[in-house]
PDB file of N, CA and C in Angstrom:
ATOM      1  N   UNK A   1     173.698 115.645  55.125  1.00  0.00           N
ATOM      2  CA  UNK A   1     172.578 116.566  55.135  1.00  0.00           C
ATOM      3  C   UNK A   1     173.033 117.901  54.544  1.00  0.00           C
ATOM      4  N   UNK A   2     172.293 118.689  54.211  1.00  0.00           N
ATOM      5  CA  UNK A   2     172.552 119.907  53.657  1.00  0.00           C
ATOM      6  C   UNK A   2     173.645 120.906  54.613  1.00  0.00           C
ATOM      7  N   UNK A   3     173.936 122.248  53.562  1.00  0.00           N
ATOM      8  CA  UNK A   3     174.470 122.821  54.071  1.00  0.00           C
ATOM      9  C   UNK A   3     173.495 124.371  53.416  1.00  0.00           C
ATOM     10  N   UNK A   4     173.495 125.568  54.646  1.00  0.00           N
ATOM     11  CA  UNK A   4     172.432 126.686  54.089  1.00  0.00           C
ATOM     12  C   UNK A   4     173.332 127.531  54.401  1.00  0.00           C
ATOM     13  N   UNK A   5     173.404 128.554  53.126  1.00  0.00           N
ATOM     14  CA  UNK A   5     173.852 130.115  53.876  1.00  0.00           C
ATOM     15  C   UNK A   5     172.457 130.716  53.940  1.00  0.00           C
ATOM     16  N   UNK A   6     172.462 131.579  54.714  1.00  0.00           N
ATOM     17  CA  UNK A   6     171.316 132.452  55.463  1.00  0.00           C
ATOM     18  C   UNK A   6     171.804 133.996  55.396  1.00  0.00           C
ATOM     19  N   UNK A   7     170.597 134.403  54.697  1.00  0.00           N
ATOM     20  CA  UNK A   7     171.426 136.089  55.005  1.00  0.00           C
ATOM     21  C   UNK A   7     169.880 136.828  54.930  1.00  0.00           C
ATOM     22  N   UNK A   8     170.158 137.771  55.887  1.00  0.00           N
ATOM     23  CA  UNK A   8     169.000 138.856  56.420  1.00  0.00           C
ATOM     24  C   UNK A   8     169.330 140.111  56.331  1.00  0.00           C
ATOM     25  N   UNK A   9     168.455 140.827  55.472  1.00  0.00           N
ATOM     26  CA  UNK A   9     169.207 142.414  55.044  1.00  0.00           C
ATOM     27  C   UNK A   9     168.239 143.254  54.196  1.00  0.00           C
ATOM     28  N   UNK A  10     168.860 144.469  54.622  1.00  0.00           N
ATOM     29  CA  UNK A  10     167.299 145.389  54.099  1.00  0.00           C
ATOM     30  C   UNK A  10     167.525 146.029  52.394  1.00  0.00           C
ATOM     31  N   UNK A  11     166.305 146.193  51.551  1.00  0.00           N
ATOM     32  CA  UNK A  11     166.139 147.151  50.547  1.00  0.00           C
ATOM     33  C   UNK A  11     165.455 148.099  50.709  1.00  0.00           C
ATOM     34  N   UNK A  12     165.345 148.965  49.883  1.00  0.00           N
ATOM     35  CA  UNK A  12     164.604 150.120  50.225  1.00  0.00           C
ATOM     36  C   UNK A  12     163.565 149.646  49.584  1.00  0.00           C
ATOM     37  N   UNK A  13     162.247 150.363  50.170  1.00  0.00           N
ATOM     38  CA  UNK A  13     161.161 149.365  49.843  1.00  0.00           C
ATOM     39  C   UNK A  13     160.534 149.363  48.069  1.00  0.00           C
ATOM     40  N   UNK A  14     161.008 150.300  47.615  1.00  0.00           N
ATOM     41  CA  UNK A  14     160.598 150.549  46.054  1.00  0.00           C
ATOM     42  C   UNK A  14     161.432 149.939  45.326  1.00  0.00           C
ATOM     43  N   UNK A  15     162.390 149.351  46.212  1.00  0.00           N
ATOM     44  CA  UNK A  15     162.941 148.517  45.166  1.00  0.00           C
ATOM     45  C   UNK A  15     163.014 146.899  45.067  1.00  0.00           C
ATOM     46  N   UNK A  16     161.812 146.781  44.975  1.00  0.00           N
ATOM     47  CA  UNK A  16     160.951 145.485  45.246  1.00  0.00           C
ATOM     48  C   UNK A  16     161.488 144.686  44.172  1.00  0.00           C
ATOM     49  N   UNK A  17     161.332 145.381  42.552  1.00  0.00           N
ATOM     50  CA  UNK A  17     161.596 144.785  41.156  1.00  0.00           C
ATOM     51  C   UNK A  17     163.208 144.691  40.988  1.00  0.00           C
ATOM     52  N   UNK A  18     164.054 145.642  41.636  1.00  0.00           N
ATOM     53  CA  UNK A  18     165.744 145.300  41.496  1.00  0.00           C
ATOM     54  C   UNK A  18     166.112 144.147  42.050  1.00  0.00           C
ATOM     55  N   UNK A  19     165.554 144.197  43.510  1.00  0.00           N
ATOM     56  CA  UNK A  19     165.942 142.962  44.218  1.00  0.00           C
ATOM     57  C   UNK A  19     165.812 141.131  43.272  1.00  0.00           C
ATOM     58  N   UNK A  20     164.402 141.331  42.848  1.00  0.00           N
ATOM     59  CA  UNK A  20     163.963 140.141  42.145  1.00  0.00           C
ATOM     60  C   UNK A  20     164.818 139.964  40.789  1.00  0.00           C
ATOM     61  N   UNK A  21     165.243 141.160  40.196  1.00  0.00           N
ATOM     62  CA  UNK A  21     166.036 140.961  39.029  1.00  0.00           C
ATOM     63  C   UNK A  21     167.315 140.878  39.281  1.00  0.00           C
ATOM     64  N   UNK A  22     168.046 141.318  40.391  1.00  0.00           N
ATOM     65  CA  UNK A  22     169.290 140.964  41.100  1.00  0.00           C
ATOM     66  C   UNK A  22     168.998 139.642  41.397  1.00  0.00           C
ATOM     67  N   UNK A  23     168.200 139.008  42.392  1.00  0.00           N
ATOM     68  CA  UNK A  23     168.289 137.464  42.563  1.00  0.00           C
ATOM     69  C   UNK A  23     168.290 136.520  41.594  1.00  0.00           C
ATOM     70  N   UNK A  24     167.462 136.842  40.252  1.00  0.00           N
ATOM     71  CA  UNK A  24     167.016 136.196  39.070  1.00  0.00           C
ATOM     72  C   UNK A  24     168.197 135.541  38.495  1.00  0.00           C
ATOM     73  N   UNK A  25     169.309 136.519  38.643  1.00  0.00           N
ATOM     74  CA  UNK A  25     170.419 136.701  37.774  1.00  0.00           C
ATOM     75  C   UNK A  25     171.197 136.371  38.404  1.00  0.00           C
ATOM     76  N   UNK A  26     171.843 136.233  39.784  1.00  0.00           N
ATOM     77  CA  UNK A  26     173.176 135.925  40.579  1.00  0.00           C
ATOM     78  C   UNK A  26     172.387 134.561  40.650  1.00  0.00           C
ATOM     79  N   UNK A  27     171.309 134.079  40.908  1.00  0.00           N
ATOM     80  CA  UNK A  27     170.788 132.962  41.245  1.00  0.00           C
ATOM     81  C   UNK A  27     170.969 131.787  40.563  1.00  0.00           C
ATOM     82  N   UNK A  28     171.119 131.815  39.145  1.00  0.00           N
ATOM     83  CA  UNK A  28     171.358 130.945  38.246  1.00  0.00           C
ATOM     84  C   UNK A  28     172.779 130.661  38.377  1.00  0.00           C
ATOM     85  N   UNK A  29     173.873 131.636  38.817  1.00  0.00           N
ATOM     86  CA  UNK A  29     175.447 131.701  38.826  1.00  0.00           C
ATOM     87  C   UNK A  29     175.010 130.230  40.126  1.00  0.00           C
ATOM     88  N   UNK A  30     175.152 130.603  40.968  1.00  0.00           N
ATOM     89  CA  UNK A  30     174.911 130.093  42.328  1.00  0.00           C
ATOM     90  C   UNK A  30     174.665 128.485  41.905  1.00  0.00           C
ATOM     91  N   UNK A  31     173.456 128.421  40.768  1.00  0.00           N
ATOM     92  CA  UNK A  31     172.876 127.063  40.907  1.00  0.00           C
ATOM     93  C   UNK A  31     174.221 126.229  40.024  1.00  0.00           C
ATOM     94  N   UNK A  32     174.672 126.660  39.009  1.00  0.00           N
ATOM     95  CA  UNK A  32     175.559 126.852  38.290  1.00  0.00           C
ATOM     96  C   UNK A  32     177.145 125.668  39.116  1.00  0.00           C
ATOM     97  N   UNK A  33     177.057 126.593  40.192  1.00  0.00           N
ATOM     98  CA  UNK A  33     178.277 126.289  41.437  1.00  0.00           C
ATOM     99  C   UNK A  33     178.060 125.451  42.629  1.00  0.00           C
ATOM    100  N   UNK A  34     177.248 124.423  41.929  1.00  0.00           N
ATOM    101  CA  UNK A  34     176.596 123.724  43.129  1.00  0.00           C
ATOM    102  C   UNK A  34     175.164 123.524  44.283  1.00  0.00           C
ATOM    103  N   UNK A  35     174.634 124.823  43.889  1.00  0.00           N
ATOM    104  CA  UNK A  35     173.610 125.482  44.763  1.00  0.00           C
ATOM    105  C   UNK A  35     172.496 124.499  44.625  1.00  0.00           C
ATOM    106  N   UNK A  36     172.059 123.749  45.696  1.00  0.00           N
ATOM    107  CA  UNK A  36     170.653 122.813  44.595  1.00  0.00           C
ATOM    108  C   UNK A  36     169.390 123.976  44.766  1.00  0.00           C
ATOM    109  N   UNK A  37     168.782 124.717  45.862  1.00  0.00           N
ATOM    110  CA  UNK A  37     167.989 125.641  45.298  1.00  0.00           C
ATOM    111  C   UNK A  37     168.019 126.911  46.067  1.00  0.00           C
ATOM    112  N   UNK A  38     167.176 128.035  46.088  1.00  0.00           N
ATOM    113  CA  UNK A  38     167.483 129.540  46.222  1.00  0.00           C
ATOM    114  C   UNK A  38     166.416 129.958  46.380  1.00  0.00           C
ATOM    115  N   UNK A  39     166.254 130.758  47.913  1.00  0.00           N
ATOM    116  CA  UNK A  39     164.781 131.353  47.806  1.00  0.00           C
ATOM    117  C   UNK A  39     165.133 132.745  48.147  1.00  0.00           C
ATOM    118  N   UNK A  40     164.735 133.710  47.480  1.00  0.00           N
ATOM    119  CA  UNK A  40     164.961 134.597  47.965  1.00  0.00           C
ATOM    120  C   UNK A  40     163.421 135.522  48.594  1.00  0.00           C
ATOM    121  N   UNK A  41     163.017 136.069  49.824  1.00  0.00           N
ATOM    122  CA  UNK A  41     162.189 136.864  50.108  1.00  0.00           C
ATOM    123  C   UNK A  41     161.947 137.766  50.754  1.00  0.00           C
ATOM    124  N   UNK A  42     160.677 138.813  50.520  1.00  0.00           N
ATOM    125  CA  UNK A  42     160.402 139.836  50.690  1.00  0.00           C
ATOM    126  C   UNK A  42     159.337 139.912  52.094  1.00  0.00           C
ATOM    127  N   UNK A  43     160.041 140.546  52.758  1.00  0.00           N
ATOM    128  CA  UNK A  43     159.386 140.455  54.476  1.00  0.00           C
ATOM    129  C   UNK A  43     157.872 141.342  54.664  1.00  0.00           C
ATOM    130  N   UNK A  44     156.959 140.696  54.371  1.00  0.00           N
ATOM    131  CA  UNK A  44     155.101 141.279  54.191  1.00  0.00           C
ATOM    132  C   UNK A  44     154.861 140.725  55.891  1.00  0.00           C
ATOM    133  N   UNK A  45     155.440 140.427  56.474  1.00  0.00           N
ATOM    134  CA  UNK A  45     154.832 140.004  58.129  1.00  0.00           C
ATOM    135  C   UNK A  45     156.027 139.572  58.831  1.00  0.00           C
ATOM    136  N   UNK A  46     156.412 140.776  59.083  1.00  0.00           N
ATOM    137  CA  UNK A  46     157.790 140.474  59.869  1.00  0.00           C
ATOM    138  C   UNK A  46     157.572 141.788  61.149  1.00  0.00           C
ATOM    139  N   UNK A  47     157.045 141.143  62.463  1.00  0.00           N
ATOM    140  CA  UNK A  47     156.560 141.601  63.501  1.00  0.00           C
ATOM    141  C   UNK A  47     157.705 142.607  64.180  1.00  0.00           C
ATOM    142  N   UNK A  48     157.623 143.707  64.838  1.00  0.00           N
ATOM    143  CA  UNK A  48     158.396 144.360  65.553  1.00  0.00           C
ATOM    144  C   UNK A  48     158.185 143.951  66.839  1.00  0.00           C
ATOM    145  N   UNK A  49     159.687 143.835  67.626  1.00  0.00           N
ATOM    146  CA  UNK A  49     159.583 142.868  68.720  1.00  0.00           C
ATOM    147  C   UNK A  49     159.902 143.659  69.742  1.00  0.00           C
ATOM    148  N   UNK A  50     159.633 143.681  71.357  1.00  0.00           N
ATOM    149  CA  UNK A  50     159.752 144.771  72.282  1.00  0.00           C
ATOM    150  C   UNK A  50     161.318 144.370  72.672  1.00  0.00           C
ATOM    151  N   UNK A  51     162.079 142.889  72.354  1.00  0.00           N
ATOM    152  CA  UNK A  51     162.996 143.245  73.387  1.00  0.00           C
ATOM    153  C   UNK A  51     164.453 143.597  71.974  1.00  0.00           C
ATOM    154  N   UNK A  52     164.171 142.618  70.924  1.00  0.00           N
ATOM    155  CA  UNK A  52     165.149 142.203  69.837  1.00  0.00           C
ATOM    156  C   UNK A  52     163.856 142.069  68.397  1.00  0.00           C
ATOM    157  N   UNK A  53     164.169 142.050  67.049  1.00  0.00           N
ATOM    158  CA  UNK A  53     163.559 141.693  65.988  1.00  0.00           C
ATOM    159  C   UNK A  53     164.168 141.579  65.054  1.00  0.00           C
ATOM    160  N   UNK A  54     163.839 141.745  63.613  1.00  0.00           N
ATOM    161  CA  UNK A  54     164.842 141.399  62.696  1.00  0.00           C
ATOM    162  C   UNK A  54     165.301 142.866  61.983  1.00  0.00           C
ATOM    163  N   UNK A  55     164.298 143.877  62.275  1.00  0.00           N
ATOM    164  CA  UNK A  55     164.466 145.371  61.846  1.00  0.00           C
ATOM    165  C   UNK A  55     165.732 146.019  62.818  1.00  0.00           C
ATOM    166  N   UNK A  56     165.847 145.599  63.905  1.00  0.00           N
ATOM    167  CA  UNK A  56     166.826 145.861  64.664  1.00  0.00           C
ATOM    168  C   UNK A  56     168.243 145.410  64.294  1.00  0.00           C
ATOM    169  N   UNK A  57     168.275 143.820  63.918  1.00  0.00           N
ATOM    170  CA  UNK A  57     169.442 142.716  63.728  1.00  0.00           C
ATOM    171  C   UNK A  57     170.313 143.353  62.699  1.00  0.00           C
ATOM    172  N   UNK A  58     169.236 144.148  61.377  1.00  0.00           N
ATOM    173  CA  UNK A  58     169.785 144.462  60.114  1.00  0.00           C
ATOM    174  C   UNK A  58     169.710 146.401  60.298  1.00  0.00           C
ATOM    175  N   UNK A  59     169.278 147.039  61.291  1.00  0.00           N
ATOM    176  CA  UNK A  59     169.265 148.342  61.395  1.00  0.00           C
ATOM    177  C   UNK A  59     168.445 148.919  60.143  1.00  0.00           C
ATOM    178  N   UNK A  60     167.412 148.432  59.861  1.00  0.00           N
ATOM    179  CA  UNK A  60     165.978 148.823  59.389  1.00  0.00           C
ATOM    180  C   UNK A  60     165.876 150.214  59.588  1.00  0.00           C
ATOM    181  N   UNK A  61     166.086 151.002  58.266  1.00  0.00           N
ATOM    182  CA  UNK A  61     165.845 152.205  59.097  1.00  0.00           C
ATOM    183  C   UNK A  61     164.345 152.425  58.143  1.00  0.00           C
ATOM    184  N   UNK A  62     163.966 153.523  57.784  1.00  0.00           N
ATOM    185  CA  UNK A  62     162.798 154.279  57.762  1.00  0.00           C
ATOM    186  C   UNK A  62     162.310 153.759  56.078  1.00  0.00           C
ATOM    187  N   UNK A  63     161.749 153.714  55.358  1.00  0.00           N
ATOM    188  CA  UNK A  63     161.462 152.722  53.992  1.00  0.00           C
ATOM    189  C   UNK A  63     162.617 151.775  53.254  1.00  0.00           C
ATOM    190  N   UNK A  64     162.163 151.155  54.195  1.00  0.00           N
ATOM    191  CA  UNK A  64     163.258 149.766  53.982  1.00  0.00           C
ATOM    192  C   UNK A  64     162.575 148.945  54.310  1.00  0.00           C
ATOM    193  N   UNK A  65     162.396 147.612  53.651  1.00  0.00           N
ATOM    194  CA  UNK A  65     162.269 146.058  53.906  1.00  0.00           C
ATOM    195  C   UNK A  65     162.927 145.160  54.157  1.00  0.00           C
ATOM    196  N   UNK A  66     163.024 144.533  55.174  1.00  0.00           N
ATOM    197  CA  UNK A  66     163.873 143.338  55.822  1.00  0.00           C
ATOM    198  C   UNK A  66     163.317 142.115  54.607  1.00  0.00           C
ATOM    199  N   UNK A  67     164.601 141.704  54.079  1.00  0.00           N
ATOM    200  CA  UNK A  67     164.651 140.515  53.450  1.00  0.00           C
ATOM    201  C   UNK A  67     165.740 139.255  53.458  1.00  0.00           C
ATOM    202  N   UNK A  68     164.993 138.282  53.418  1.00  0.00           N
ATOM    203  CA  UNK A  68     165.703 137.180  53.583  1.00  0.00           C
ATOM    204  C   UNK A  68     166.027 136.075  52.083  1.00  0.00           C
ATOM    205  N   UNK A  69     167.670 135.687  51.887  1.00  0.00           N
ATOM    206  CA  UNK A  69     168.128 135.002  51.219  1.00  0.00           C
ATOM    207  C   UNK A  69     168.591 133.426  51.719  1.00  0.00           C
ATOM    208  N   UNK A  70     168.044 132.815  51.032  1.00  0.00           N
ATOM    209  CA  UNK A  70     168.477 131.423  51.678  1.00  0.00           C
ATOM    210  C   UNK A  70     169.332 130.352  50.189  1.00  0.00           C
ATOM    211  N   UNK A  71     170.374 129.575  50.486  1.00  0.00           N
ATOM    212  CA  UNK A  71     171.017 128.879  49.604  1.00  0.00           C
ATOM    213  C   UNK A  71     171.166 127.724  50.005  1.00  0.00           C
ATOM    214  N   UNK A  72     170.438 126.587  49.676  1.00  0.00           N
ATOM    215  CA  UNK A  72     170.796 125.364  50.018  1.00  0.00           C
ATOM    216  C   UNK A  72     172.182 124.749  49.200  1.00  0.00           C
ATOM    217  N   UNK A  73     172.858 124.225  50.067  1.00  0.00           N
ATOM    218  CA  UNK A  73     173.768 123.435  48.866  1.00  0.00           C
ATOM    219  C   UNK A  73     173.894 121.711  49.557  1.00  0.00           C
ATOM    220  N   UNK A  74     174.376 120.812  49.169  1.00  0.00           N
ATOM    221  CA  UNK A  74     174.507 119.508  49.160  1.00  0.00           C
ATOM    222  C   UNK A  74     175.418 118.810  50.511  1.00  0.00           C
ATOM    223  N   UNK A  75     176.249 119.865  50.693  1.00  0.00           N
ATOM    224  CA  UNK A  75     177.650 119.481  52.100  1.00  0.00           C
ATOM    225  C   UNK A  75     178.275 121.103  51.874  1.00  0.00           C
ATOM    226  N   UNK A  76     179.010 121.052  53.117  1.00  0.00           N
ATOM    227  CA  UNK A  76     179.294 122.373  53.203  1.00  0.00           C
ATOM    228  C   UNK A  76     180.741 122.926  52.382  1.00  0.00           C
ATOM    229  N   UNK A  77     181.433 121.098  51.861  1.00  0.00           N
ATOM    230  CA  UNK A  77     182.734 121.299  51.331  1.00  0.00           C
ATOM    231  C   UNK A  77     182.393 122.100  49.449  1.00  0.00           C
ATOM    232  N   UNK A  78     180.644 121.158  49.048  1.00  0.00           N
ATOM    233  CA  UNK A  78     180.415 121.977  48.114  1.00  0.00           C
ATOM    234  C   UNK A  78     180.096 123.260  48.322  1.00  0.00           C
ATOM    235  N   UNK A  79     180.013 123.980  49.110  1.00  0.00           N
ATOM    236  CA  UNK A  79     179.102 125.661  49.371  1.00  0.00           C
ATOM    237  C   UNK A  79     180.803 126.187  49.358  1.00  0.00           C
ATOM    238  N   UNK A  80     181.917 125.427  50.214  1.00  0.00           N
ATOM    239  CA  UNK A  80     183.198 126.599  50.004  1.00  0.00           C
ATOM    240  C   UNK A  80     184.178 126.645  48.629  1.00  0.00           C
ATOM    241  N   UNK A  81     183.609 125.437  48.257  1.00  0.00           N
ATOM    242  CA  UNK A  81     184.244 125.158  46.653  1.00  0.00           C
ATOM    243  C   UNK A  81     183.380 126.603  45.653  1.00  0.00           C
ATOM    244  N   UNK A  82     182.029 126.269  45.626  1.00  0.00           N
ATOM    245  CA  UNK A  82     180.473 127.261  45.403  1.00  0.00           C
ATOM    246  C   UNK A  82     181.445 128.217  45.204  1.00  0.00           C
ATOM    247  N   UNK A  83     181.264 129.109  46.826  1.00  0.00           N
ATOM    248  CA  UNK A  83     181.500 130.398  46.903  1.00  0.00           C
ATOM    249  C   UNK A  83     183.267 130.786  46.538  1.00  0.00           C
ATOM    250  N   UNK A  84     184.270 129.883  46.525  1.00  0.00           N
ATOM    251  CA  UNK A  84     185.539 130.317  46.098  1.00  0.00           C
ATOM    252  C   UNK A  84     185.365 130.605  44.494  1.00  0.00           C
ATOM    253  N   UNK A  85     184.703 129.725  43.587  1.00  0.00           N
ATOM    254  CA  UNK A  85     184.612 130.427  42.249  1.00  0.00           C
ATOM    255  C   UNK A  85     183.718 131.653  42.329  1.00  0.00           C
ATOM    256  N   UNK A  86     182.606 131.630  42.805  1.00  0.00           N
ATOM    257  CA  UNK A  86     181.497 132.630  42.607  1.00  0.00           C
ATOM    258  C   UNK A  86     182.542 134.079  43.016  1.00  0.00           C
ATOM    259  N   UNK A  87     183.296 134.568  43.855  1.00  0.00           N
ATOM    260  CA  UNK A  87     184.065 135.232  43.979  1.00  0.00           C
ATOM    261  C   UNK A  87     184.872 135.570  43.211  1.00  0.00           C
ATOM    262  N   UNK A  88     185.039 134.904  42.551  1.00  0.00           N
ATOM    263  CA  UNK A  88     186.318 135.510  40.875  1.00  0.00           C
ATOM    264  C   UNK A  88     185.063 135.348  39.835  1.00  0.00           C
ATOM    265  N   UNK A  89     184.286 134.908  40.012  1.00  0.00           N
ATOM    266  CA  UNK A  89     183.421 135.029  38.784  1.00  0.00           C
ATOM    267  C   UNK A  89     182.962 136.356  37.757  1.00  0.00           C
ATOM    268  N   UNK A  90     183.103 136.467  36.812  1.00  0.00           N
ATOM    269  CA  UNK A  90     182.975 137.769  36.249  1.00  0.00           C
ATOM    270  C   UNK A  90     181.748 138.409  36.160  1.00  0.00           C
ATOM    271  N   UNK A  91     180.643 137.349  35.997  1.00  0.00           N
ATOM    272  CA  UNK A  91     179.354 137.964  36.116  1.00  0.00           C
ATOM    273  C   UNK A  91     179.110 138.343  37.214  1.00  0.00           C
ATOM    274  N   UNK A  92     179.488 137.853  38.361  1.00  0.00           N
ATOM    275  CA  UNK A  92     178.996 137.868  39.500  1.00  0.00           C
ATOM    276  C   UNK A  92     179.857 139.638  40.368  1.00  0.00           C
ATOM    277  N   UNK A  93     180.791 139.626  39.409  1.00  0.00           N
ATOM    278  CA  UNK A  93     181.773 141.019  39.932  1.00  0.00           C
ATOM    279  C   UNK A  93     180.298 141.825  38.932  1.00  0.00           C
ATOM    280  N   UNK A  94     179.802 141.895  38.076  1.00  0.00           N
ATOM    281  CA  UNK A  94     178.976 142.923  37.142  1.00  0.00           C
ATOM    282  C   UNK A  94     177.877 143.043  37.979  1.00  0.00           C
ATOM    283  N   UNK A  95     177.401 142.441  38.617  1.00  0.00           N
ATOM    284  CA  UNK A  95     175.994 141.869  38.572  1.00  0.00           C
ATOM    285  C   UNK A  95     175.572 143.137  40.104  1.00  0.00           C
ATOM    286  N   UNK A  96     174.603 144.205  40.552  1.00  0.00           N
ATOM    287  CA  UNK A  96     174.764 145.249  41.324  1.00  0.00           C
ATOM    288  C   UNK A  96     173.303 144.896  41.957  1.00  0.00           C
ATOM    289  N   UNK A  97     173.192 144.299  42.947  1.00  0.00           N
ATOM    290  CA  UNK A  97     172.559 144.439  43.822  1.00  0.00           C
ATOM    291  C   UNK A  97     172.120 145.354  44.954  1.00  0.00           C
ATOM    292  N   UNK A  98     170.630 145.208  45.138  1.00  0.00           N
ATOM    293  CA  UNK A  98     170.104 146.439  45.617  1.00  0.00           C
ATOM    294  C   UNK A  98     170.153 145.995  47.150  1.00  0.00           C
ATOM    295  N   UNK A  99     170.957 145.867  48.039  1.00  0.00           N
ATOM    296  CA  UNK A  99     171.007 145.480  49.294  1.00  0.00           C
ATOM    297  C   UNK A  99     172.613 146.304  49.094  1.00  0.00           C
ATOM    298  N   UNK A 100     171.855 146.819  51.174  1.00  0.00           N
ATOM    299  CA  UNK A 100     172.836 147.563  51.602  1.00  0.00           C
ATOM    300  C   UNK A 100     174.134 146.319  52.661  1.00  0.00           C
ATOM    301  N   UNK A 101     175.331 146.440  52.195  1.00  0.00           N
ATOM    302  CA  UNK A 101     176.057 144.810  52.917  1.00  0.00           C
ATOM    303  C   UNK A 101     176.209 145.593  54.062  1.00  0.00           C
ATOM    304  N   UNK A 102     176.103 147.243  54.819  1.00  0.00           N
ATOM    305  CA  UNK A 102     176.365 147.189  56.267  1.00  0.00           C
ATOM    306  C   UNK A 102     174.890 147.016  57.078  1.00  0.00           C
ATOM    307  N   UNK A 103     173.641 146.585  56.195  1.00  0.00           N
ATOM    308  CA  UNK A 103     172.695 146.082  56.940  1.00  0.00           C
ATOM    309  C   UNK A 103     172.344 145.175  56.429  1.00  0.00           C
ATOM    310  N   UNK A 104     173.462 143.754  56.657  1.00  0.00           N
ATOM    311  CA  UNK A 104     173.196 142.779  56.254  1.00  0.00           C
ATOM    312  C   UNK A 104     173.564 141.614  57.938  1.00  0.00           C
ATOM    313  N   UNK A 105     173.121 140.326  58.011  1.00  0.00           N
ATOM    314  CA  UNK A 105     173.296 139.430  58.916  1.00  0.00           C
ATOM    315  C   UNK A 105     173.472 137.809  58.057  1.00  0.00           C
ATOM    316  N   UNK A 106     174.707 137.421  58.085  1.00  0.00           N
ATOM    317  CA  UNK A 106     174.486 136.568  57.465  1.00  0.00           C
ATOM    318  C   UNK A 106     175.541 135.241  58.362  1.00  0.00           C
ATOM    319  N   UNK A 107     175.096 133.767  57.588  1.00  0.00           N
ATOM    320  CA  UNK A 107     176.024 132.697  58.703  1.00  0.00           C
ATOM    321  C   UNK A 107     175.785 131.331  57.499  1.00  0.00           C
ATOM    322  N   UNK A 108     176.538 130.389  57.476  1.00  0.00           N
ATOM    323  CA  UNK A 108     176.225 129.245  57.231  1.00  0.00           C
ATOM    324  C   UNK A 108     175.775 127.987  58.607  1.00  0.00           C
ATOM    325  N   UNK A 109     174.817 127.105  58.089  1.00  0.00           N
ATOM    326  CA  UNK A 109     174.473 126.459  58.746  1.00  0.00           C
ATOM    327  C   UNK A 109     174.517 124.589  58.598  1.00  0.00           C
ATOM    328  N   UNK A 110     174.382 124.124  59.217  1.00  0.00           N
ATOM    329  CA  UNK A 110     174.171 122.757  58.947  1.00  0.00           C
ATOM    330  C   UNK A 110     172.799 122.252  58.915  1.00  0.00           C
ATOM    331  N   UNK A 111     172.621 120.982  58.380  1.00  0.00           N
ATOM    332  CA  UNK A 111     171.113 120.807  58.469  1.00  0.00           C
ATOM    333  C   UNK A 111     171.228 119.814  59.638  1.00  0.00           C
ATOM    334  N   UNK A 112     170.198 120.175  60.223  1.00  0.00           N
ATOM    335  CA  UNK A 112     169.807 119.288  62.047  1.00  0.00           C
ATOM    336  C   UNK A 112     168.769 118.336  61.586  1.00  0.00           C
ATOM    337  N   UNK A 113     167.587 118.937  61.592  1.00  0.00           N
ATOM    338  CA  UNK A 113     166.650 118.207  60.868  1.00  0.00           C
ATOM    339  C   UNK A 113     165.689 118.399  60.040  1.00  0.00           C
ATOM    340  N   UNK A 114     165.777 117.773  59.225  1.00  0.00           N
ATOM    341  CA  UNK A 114     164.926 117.767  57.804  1.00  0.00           C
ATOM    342  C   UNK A 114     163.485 116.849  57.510  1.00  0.00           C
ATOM    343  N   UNK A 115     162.396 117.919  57.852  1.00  0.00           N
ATOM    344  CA  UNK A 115     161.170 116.967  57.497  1.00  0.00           C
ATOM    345  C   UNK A 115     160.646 117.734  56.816  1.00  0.00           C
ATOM    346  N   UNK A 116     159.672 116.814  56.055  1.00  0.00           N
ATOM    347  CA  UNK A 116     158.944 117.047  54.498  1.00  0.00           C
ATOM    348  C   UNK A 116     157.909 116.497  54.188  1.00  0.00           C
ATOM    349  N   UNK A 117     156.665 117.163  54.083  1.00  0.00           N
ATOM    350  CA  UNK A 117     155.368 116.887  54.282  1.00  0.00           C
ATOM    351  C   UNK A 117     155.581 115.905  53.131  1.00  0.00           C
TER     352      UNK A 117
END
């Protein structure tokens, strides 16, 4: 079954068009290295919660958008093979993304279960 990295992290909110042209572009590296697909999105209904939320998780501060990156890959031995090149990769050292990494949350996961309309 699959393997997902997951990552949750804020932009500032005007920078709606960097983010998409940052993903556009590292995204193809990614697919490149194994990745079978890549969603990246922009949080339009992401509720504030009384006890925990996701503006909290990533320290959301004042015009900023909580956004979420997701990477499927095939097994998790392809995602550490993936990410050991993507790390020396040269485009990927150029390439300047508009996310702040100390308000970021991120983990790999396994797939449990998989259903599909």
């Amino acid at each position: 079954m699959s393997f997902f990295d997951i990552a949750i992290y804020t932009v500032a909110s005007d920078d709606k068009q960097a983010l998409t042209d940052f993903a556009t572009s590292a995204d193809q590296i990614f697919l490149e290295y194994g990745a079978l697909r890549l969603i990246d999105g922009w949080g339009e209904d992401v509720p504030h919660g009384k006890v925990t939320d996701l503006y909290r998780a990533v320290a959301a501060g004042e015009g900023r958008t909580v956004c979420v990156g997701i990477v499927e890959w095939p097994d998790k031995a392809t995602r550490d093979a993936g990410w050991a090149r993507l790390e020396t990769d040269p485009r990927m050292q150029g390439i300047q993304g508009p996310m702040d990494g100390k308000h970021m949350i991120f983990g790999g996961f396994s797939g449990l279960v998989d259903i599909t309309a």
